[in-house]
Protein backbone atom coordinates (compact mmCIF):
# COMPACT_ATOMS: atom_id res chain seq x y z
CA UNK A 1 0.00 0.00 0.00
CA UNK A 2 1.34 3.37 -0.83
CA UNK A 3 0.56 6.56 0.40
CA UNK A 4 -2.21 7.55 -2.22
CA UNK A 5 -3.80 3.93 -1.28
CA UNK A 6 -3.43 4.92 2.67
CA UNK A 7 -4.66 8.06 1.74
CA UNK A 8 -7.89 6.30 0.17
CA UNK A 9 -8.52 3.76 2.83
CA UNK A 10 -8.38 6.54 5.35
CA UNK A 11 -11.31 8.89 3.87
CA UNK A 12 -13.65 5.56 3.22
CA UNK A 13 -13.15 4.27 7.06
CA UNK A 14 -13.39 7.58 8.73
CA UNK A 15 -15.92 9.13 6.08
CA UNK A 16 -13.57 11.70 5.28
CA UNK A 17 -12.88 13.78 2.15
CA UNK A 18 -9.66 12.84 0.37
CA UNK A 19 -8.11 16.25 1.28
CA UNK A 20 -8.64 15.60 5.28
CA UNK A 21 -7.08 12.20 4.80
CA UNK A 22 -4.48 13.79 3.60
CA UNK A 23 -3.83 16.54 6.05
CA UNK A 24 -4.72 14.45 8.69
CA UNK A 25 -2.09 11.75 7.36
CA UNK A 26 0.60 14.71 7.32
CA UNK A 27 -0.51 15.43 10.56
CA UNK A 28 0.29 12.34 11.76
CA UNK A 29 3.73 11.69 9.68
CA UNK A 30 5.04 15.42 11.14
CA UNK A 31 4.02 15.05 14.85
CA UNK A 32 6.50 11.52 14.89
CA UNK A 33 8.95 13.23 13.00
CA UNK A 34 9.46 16.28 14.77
CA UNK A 35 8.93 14.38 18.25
CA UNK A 36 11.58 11.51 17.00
CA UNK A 37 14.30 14.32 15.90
CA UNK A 38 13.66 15.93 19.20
CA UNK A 39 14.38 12.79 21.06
CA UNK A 40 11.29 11.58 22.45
CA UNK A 41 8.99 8.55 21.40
CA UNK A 42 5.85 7.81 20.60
CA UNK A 43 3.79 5.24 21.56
CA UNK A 44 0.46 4.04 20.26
CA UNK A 45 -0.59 1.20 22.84
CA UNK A 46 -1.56 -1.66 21.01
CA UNK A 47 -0.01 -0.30 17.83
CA UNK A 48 3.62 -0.22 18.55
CA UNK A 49 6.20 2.40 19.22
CA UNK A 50 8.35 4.90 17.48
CA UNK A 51 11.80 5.28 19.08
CA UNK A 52 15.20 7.05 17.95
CA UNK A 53 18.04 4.43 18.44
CA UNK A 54 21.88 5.20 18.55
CA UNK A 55 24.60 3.48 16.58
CA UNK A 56 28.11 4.07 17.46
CA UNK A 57 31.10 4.76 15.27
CA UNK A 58 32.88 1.66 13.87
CA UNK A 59 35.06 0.64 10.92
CA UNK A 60 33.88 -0.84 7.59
CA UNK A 61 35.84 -1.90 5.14
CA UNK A 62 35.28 -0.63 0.99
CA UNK A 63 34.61 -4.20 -1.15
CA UNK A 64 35.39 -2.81 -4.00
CA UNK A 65 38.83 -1.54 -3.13
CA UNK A 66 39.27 -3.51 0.55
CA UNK A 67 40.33 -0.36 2.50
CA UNK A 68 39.28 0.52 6.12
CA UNK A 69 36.76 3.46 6.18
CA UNK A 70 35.24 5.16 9.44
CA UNK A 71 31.42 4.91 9.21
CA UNK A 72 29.84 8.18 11.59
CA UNK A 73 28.13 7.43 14.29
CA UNK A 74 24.25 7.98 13.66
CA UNK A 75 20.34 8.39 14.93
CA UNK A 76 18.54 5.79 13.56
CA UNK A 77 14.61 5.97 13.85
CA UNK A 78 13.23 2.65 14.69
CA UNK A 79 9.84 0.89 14.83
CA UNK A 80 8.82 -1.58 17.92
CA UNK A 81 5.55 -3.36 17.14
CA UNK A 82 2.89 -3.53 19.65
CA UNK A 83 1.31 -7.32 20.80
CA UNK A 84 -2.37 -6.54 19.18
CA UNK A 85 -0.26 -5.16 16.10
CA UNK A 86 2.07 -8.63 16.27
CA UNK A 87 -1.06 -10.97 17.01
CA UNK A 88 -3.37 -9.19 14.10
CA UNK A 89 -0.31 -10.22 11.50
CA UNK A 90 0.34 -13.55 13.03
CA UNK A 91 -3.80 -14.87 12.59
């Protein structure tokens, strides 16, 4: 499902026009993303979570040419998957 479908699916289940789908999809997309880059989480019980991870510095080595090259530390946003989330998937 892309976003257009999401977008779709949204205004049928919530009787909504396709425009508030939209903003209220944006909505949603913006409040994670500026909550994640300012370092908090959030959590949709049942749903799953939305966390900011960190991964530390280390050394990784080119294949093409075999030399050592220092990978930067970095944020990485990360999904946890709630149980009713998990046990919907799983039947």
């Amino acid at each position: 499902m892309n976003k257009a479908q999401l977008i779709e699916y949204m205004a049928e289940q919530a009787e909504l026009t396709k425009q508030e789908a939209a903003r209220a999809l944006d909505a949603f997309l913006s409040a994670v993303t500026v909550t994640l880059a300012r370092g908090g989480d959030v959590t949709l019980v049942g749903f799953g979570s939305f966390q900011v991870d960190e991964r530390a510095a280390r050394k990784g080595r080119n294949p093409r040419t075999g030399t050592v090259v220092e990978i930067a530390a970095a944020k990485i946003p990360k999904f946890r998957p709630g149980k009713a989330l998990k046990d919907a998937v799983n039947g």
